[in-house]
Protein backbone atom coordinates (compact mmCIF):
# COMPACT_ATOMS: atom_id res chain seq x y z
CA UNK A 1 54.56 125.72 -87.64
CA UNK A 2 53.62 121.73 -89.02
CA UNK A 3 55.28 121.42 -91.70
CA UNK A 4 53.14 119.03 -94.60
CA UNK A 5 55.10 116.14 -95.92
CA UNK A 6 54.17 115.84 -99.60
CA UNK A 7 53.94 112.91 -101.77
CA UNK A 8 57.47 113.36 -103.82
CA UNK A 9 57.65 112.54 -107.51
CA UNK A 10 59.86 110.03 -107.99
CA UNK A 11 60.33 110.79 -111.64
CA UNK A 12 59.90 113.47 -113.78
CA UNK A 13 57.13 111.56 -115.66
CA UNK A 14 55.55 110.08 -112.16
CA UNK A 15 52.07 111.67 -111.65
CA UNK A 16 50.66 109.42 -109.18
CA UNK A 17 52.18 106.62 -107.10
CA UNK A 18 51.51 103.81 -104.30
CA UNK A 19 52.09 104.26 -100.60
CA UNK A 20 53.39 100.85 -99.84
CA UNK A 21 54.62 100.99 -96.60
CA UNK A 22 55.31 103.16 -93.80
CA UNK A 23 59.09 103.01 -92.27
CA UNK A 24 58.03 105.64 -89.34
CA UNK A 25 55.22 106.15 -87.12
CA UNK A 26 53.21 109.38 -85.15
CA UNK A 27 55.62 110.34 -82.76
CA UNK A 28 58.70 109.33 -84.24
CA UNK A 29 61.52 111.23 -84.31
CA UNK A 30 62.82 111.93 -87.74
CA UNK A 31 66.42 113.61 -89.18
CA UNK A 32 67.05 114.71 -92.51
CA UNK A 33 68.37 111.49 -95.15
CA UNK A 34 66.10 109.12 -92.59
CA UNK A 35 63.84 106.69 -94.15
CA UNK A 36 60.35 107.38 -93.99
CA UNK A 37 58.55 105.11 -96.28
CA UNK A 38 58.44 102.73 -99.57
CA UNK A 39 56.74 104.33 -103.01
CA UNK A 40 56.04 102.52 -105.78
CA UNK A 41 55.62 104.35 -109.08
CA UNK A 42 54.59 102.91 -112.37
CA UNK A 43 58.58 101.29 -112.97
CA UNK A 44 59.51 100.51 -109.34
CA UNK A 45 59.37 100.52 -105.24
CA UNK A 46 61.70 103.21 -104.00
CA UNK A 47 62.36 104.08 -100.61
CA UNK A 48 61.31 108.34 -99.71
CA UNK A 49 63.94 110.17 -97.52
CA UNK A 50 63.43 113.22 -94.87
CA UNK A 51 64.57 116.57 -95.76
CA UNK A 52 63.79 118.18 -92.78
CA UNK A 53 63.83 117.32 -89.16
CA UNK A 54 61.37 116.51 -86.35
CA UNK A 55 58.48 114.98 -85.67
CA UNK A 56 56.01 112.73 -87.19
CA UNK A 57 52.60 114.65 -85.69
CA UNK A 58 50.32 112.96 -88.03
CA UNK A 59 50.31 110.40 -90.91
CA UNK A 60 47.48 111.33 -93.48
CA UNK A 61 47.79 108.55 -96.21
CA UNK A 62 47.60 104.88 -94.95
CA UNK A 63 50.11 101.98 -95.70
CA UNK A 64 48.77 100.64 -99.52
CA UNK A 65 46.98 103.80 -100.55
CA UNK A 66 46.68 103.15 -104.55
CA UNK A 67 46.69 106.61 -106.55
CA UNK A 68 48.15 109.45 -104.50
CA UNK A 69 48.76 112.18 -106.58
CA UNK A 70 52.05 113.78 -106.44
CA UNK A 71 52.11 116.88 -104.10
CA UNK A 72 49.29 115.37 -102.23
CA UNK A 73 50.25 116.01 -98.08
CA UNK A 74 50.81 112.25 -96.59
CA UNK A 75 52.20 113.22 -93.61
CA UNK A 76 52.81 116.42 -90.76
CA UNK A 77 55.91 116.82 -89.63
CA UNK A 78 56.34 119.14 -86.03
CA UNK A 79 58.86 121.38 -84.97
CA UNK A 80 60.82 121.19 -81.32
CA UNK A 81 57.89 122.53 -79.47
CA UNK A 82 54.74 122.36 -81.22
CA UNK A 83 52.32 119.21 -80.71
CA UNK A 84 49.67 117.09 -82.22
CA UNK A 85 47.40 119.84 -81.12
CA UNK A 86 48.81 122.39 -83.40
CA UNK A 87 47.75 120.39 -86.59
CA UNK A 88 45.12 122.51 -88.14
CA UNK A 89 42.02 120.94 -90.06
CA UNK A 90 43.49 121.46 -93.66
CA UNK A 91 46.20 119.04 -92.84
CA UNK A 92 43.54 116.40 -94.41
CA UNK A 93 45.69 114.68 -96.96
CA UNK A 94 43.27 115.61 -100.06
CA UNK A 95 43.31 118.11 -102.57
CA UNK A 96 40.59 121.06 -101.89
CA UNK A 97 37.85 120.36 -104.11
CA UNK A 98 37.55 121.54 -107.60
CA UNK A 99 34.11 122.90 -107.30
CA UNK A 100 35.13 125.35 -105.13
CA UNK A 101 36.05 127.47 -107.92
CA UNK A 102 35.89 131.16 -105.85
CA UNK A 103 37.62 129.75 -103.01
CA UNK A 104 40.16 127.85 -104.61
CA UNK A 105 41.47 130.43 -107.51
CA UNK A 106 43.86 132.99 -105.17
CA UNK A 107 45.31 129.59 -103.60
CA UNK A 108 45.70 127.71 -106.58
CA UNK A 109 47.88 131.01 -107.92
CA UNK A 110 49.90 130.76 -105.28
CA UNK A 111 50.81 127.39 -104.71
CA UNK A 112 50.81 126.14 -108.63
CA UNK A 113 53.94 125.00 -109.71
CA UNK A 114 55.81 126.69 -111.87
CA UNK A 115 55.72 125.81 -115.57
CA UNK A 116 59.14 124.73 -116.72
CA UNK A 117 60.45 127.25 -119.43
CA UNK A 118 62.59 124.42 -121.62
CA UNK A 119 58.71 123.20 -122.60
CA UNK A 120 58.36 125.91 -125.02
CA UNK A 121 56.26 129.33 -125.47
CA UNK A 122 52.51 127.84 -124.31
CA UNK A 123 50.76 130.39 -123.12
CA UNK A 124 48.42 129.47 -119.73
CA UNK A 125 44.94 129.52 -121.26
CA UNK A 126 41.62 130.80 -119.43
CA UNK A 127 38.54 129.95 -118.32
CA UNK A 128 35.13 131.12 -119.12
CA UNK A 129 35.66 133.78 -116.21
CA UNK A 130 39.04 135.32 -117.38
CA UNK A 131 40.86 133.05 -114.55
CA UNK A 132 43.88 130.93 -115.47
CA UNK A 133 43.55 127.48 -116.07
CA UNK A 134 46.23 125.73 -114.52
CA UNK A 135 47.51 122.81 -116.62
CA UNK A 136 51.17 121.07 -116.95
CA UNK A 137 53.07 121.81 -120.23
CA UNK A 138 52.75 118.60 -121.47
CA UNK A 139 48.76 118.61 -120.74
CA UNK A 140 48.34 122.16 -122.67
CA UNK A 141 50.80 121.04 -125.69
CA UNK A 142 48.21 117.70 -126.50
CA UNK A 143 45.51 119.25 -125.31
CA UNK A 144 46.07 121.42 -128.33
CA UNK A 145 47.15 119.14 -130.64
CA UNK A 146 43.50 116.92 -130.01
CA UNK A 147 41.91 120.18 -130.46
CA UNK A 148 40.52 120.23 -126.89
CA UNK A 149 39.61 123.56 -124.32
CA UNK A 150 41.07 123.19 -121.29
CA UNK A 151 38.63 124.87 -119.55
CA UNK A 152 35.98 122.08 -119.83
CA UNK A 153 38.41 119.49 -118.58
CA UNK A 154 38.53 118.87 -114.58
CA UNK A 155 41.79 118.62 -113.32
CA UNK A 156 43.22 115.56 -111.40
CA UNK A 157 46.57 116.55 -110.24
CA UNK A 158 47.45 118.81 -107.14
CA UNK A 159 45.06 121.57 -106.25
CA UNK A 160 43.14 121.02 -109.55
CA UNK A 161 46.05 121.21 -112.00
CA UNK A 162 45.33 119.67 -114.84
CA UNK A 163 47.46 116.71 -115.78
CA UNK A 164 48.65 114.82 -118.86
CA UNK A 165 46.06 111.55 -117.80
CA UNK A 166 43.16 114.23 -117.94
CA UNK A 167 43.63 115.52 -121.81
CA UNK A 168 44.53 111.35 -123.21
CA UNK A 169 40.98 110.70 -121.56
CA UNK A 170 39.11 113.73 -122.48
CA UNK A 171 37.00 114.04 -125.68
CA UNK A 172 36.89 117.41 -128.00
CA UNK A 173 33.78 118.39 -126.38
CA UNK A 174 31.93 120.75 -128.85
CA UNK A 175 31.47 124.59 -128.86
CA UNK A 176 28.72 126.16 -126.74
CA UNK A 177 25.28 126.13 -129.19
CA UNK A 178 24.38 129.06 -130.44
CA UNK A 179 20.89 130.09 -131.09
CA UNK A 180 21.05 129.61 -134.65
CA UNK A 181 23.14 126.35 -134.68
CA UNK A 182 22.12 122.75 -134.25
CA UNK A 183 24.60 120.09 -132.63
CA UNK A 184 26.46 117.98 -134.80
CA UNK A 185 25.57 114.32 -134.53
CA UNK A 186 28.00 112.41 -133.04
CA UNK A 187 29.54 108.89 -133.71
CA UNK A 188 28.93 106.21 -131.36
CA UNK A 189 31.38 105.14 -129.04
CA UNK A 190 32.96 108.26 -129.02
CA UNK A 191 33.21 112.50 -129.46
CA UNK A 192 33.66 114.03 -133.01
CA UNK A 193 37.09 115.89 -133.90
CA UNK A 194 39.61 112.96 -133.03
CA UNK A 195 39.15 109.41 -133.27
CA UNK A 196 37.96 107.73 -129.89
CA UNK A 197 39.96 105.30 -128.06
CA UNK A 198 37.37 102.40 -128.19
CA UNK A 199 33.87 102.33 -126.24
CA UNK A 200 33.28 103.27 -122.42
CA UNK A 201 33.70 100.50 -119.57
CA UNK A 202 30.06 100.50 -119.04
CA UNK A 203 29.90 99.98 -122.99
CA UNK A 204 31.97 97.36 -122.72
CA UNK A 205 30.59 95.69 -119.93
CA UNK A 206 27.07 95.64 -121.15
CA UNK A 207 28.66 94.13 -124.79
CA UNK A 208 29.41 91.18 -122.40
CA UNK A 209 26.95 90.88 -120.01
CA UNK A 210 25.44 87.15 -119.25
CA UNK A 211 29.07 86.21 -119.91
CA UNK A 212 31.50 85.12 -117.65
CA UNK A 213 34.65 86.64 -117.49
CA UNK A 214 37.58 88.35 -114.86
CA UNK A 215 38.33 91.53 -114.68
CA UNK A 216 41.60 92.37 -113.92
CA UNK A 217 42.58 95.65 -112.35
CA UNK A 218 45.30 97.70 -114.23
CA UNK A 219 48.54 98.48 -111.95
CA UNK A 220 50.81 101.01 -112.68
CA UNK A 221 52.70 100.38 -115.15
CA UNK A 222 49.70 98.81 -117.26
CA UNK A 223 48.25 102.22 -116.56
CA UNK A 224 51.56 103.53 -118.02
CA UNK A 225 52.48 101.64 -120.50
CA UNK A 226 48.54 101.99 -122.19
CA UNK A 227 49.08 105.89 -122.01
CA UNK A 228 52.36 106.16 -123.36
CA UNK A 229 51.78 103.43 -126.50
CA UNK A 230 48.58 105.51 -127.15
CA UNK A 231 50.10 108.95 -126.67
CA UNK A 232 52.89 107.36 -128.99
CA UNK A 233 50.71 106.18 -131.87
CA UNK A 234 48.21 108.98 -132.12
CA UNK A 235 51.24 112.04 -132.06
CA UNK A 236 54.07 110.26 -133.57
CA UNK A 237 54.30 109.80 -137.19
CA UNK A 238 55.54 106.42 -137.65
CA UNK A 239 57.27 105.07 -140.88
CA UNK A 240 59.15 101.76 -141.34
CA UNK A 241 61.98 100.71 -143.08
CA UNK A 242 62.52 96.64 -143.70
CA UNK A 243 65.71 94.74 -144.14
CA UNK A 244 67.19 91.13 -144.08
CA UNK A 245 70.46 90.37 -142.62
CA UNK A 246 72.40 87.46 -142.83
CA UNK A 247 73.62 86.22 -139.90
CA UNK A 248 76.44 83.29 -140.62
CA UNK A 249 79.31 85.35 -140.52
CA UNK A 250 77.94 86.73 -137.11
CA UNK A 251 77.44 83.34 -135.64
CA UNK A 252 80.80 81.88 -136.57
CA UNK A 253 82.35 85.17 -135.15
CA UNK A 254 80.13 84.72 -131.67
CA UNK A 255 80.83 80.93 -131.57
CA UNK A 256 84.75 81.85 -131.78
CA UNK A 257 84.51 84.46 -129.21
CA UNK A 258 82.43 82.59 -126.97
CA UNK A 259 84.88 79.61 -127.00
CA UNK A 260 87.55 81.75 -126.09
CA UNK A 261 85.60 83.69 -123.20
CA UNK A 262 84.39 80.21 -121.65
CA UNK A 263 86.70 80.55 -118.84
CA UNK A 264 85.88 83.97 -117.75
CA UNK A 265 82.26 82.85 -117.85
CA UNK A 266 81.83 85.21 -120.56
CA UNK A 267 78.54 83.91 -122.99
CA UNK A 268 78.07 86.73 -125.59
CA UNK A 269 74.19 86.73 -126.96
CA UNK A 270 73.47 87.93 -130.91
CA UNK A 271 71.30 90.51 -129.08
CA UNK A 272 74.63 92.07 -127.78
CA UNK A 273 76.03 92.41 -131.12
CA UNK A 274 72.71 94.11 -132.27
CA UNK A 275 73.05 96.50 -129.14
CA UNK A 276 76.86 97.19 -130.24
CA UNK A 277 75.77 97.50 -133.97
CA UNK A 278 73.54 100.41 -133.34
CA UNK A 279 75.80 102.26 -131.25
CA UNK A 280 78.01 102.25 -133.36
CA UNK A 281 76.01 102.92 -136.03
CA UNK A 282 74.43 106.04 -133.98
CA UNK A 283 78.06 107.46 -134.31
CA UNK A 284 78.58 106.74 -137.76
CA UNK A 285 74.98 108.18 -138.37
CA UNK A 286 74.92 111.33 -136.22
CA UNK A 287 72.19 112.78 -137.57
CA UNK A 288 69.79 109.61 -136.72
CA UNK A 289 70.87 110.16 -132.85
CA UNK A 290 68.16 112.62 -132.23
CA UNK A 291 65.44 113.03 -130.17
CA UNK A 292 61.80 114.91 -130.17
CA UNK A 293 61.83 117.79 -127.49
CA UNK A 294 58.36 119.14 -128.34
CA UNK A 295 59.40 122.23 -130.41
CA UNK A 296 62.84 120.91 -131.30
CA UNK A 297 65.02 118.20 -132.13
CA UNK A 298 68.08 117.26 -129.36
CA UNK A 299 71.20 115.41 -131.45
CA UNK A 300 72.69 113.39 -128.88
CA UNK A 301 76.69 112.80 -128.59
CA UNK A 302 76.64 109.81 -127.01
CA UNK A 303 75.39 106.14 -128.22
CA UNK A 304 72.74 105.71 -125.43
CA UNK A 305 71.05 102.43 -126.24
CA UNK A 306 67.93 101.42 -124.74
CA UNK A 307 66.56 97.59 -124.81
CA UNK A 308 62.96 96.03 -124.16
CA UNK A 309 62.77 93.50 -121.57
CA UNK A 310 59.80 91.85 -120.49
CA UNK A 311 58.83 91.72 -117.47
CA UNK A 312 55.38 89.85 -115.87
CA UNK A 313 52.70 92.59 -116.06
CA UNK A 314 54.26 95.01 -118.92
CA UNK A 315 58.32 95.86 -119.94
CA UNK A 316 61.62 98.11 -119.25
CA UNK A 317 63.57 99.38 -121.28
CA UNK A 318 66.71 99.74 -119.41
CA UNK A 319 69.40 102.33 -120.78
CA UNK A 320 73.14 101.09 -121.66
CA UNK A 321 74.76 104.38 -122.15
CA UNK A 322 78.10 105.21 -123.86
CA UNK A 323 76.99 101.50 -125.62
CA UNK A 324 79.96 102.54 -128.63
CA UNK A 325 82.43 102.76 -126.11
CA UNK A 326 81.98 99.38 -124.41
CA UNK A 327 83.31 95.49 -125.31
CA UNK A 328 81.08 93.34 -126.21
CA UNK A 329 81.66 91.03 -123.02
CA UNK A 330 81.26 94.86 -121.12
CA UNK A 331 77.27 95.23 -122.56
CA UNK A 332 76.53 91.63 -122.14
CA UNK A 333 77.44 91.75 -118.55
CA UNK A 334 75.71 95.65 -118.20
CA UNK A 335 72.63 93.58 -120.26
CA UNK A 336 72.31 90.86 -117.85
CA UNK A 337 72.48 92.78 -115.03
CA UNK A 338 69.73 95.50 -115.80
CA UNK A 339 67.40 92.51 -117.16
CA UNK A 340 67.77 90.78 -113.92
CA UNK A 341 67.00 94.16 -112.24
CA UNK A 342 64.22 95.15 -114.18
CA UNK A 343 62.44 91.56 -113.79
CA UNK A 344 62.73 92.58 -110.14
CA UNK A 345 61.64 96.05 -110.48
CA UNK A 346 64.80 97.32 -108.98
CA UNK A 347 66.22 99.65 -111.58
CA UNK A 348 66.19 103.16 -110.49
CA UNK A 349 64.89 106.15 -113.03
CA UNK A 350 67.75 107.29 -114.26
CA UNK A 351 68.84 103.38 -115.63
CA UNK A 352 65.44 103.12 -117.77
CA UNK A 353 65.07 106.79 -118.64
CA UNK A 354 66.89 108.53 -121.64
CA UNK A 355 68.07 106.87 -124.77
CA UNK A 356 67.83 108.30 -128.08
CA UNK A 357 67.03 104.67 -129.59
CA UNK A 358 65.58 101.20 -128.68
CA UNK A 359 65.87 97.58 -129.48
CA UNK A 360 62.98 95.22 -129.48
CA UNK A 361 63.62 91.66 -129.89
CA UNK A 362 61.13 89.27 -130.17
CA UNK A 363 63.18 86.70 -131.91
CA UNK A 364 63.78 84.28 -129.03
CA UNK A 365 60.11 83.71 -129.30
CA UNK A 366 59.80 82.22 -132.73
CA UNK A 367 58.52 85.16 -134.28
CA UNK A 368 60.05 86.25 -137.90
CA UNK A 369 59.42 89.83 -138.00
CA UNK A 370 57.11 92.47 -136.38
CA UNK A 371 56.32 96.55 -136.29
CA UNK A 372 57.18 98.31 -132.67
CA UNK A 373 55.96 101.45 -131.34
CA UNK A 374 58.10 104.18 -130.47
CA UNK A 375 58.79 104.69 -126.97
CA UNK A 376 58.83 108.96 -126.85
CA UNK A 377 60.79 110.65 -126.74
CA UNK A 378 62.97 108.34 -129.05
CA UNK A 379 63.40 109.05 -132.46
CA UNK A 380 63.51 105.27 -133.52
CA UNK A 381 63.25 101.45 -132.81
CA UNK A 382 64.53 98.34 -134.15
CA UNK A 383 62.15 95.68 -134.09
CA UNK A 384 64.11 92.33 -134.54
CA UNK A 385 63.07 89.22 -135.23
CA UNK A 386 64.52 85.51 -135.17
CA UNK A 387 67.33 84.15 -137.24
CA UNK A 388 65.75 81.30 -139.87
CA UNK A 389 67.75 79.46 -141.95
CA UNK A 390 66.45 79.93 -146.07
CA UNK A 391 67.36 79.97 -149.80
CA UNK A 392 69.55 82.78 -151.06
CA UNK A 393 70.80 83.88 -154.39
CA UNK A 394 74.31 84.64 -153.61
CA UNK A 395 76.50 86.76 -155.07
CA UNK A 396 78.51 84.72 -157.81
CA UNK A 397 74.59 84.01 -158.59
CA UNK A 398 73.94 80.74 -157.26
CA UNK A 399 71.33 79.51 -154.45
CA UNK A 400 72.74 78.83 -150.96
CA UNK A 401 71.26 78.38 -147.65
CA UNK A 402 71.99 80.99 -144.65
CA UNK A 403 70.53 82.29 -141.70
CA UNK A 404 68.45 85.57 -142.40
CA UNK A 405 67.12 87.60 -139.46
CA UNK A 406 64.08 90.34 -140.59
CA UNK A 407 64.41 93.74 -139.16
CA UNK A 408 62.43 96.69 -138.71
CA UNK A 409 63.14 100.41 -138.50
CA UNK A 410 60.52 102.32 -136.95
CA UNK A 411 60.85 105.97 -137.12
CA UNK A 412 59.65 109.35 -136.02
CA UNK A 413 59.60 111.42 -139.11
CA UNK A 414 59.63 114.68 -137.54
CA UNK A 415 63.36 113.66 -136.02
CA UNK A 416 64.52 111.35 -139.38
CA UNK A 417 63.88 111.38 -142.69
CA UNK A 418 63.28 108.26 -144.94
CA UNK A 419 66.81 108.53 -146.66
CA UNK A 420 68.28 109.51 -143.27
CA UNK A 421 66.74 106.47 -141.65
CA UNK A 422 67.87 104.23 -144.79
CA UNK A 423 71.71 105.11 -143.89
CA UNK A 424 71.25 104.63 -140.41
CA UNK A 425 69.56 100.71 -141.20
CA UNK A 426 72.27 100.23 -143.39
CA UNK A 427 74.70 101.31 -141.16
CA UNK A 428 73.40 98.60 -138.61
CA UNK A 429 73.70 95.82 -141.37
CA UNK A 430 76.84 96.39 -142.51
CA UNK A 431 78.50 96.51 -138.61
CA UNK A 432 76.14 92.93 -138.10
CA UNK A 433 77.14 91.39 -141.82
CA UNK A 434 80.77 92.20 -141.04
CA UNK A 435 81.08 91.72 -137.44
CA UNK A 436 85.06 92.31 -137.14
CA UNK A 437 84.13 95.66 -137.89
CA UNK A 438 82.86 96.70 -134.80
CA UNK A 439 86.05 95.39 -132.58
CA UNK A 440 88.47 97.75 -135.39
């Protein structure tokens, strides 16, 4: 029978993508590992193989569809045999609707996907009518934690399924009324229970009407990146730890080295000693190399160093991994290659995913010292800023001049505690003060 070509999920965080291009049209004859078209998630464009064999009987998504949810049919594949005839009218390349409630239960429980068992003991909750609700793990787990009931909340995802998007936007809607009971009064802008994200669009819209302005449609990975950062803030509980580091001894060290690498073409950056610094201060500090995992912490064994880069329209943070166990000149070229990738959104999932730590630095743009938010499931980030020459008391008590950079530890305190974190910092200062440490 037709066999429906789904769209895949690129990444285990993707939830919706772009059909960019068709590689194959109806009739063409497809083999497993061929190419059939070009996807582009929230990170990247990435090319979508066969698994199966046959023929393309229908194509159900057009070329530069924005939002198809993963799971959603795009195409029909045939069998040797069967025809264009043989596609039946559910082939339709849409999820059934959600209204349908007594038509689409039985399907929906048996075509749900599975719920992943390393998420943790969450049972599935249910609706009004004693039917399941069916929800992802992550959707149920802050779903709960914003104190909202999954059973008012309509579902976005694949056959209904409730999806992370659907419980960041949702308000805690409030209890049915009893007969006796009034409804609270609500604040403006938003729901009561949790704070709101900021006024509606049409809020926002009418603040500003008679004015002229642009709007500019959010992509992807603006889409992404606004979740995530918000997700981030209103779950994680940030603290920071602040230091100064001074930097001469550092630059006379990289100015050496840099001399002698000329010929191989070798230009070592103070942002590769900070990556170096932290891993190896991730192995001196084991503890800090942790991660959140929703209902436990994961202590990583390897130094698995993630870095910012900017890129127009929002950031990567590509992943150096074993970063300990690497030369200097090793990262710098590793660096420069996944920055040049990323700017061209060529890096594949597995190069930007992962990491138990991050690097921000903003320094290169003049600014002195800043707070960043923790990319999950991280357990930390050092926000860095630039190196500015001022007056020190030195040790034999006397005022010098020397380049100080600022530095800031931000940290998950459900994966590191403040003296834990304090170690770790100081771990990072003393490989960047004393910079022939980390080549011993």
């Amino acid at each position: 029978m037709p066999t429906e070509i789904l769209m895949p999920a690129l990444s285990p965080t993707m939830e919706e993508g772009t059909l960019a291009k068709w590689l194959v049209k109806e009739g063409d004859t497809v083999s497993s590992g061929d190419l059939l078209a070009e996807i582009e998630t929230d990170k990247a464009t990435m090319e979508f193989e066969a698994v199966d064999e046959g023929v393309i009987g229908k194509i159900l998504v057009e070329a530069g569809s924005e939002g198809v949810k993963v799971n959603t049919p795009i195409a029909v594949l045939l069998e040797e045999g069967e025809s264009a005839d043989d596609i039946g009218e559910a082939s339709s390349g849409a999820p059934a609707p959600s209204s349908d409630k007594a038509d689409a239960a039985p399907k929906a429980t048996e075509e749900a996907a599975p719920t992943p068992k390393s998420t943790g003991p969450i049972p599935a909750p249910k609706d009004d009518k004693g039917g399941r609700i069916f929800a992802s793990p992550l959707a149920r787990r802050i779903a709960k934690d914003k104190g909202l009931d999954l059973s008012q909340i309509k579902g976005s995802g694949p056959k209904g399924r409730i999806v992370k998007a659907d419980v960041l936007d949702a308000k805690p809607s409030a209890a049915p009324a009893k007969d006796d009971a009034k409804p609270a009064a609500a604040p403006a802008g938003g729901g009561g229970g949790a704070m709101p994200a900021g006024p509606s669009t049409d809020a926002v819209l009418k603040m500003y009407e008679g004015r002229e302005f642009e709007e500019v449609k959010l992509d992807g990975m603006r889409k992404t990146i606004a979740a995530r950062l918000t997700e981030a803030k209103q779950t994680i509980p940030h603290f920071y730890l602040r230091r100064d580091i001074k930097l001469d001894a550092l630059m006379k060290f990289r100015s050496q080295l840099n001399k002698q690498l000329e010929a191989r073409g070798v230009k070592l950056s103070v942002n590769d000693f900070i990556i170096k610094a932290s891993a190896l201060a991730l192995q001196a500090v084991p503890d800090a190399n942790a991660v959140w995992a929703g209902d436990r912490v994961l202590k990583l064994k390897p130094s698995d160093v993630a870095v910012a880069v900017a890129i127009e329209g929002g950031l990567f943070t590509p992943v150096l991994k074993d970063a300990d166990m690497k030369s200097l000149s090793a990262l710098s070229a590793e660096m420069k290659d996944l920055a040049a990738r990323a700017r061209d959104r060529k890096l594949a999932p597995h190069e930007y995913q992962g990491g138990s730590f991050a690097i921000s630095n903003l320094g290169m743009f003049g600014i002195d010292n800043f707070d960043a938010v923790i990319n999950p499931p991280h357990g930390g980030i050092l926000a860095v800023g630039s190196g500015v020459k001022k007056p020190i008391v030195n040790a034999e008590g006397e005022i010098e001049v020397a380049t100080i950079m600022s530095v800031t530890l931000s940290v998950d305190h459900r994966v590191i505690d403040g003296a834990l974190g304090a170690q770790f910092l100081e771990q990072i200062v003393q490989n960047l003060e004393n910079p022939m440490m980390m080549l011993a």
